[in-house]
C-alpha atoms as a PDB file:
ATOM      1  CA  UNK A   1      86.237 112.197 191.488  1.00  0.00           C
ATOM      2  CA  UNK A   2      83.654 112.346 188.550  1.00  0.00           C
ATOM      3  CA  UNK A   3      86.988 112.731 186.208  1.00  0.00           C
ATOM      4  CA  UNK A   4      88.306 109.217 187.561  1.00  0.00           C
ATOM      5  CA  UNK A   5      84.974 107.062 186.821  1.00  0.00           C
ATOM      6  CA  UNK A   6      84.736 108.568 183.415  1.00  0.00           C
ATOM      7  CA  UNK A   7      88.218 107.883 182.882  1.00  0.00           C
ATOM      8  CA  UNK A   8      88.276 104.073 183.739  1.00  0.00           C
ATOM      9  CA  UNK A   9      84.804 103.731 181.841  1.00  0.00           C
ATOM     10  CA  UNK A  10      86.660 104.275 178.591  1.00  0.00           C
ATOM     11  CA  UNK A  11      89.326 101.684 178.898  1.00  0.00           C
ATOM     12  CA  UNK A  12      88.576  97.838 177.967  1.00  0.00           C
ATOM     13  CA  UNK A  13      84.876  96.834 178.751  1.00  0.00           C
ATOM     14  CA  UNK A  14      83.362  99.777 180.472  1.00  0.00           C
ATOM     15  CA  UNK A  15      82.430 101.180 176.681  1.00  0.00           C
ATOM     16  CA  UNK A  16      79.652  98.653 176.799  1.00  0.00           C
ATOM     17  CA  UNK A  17      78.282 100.551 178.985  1.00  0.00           C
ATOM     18  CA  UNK A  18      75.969 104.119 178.695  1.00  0.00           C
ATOM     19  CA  UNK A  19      75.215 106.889 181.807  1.00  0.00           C
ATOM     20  CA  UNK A  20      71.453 107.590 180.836  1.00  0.00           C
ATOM     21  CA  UNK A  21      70.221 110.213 182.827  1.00  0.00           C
ATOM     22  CA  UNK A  22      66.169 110.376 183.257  1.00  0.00           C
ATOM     23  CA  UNK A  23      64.263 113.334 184.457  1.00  0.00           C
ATOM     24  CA  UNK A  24      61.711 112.125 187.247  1.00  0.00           C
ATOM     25  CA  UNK A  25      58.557 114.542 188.679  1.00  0.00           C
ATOM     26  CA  UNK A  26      57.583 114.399 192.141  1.00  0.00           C
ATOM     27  CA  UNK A  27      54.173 113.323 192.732  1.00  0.00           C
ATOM     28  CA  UNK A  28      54.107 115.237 196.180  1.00  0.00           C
ATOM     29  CA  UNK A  29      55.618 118.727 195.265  1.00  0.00           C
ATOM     30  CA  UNK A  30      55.629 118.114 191.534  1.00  0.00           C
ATOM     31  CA  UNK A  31      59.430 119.305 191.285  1.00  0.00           C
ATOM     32  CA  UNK A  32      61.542 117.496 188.529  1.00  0.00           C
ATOM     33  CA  UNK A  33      64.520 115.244 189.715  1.00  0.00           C
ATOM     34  CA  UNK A  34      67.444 114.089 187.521  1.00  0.00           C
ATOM     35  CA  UNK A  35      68.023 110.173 188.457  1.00  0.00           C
ATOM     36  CA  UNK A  36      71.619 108.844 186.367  1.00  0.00           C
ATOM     37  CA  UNK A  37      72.100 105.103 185.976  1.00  0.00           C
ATOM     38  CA  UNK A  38      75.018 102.967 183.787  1.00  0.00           C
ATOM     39  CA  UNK A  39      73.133 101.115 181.569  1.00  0.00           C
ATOM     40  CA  UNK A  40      74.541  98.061 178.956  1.00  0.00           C
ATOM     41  CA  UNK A  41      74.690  99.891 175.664  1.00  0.00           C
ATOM     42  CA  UNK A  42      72.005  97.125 173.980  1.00  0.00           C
ATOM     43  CA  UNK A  43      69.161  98.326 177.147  1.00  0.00           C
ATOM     44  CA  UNK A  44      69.167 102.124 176.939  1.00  0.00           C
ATOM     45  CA  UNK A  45      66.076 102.203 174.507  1.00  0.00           C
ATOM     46  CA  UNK A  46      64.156  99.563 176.778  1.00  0.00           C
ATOM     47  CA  UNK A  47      65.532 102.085 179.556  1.00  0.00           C
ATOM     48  CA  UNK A  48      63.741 105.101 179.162  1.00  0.00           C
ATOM     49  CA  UNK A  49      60.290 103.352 177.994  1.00  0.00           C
END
């Protein structure tokens, strides 16, 4: 399934977009998290700040 999205991102306008993945810590247990968003190419800077 993961080989389809990537597949159809490359064709036409999905290369405008980025998969930015950000690590996230648990305030409860204090265990890191991974959380993945598609972001426009022009916000992934702004993204992570």
């Amino acid at each position: 399934m993961a080989k389809k999205a990537v597949a159809s991102l490359q064709k036409g306008e999905g290369r405008g977009f980025a998969k930015v993945i950000k690590m996230v810590k648990s305030p409860k247990t204090g265990a890191y998290s991974f959380k993945e968003e598609m972001v426009p190419n022009e916000m992934v800077k702004t993204h992570f700040k």
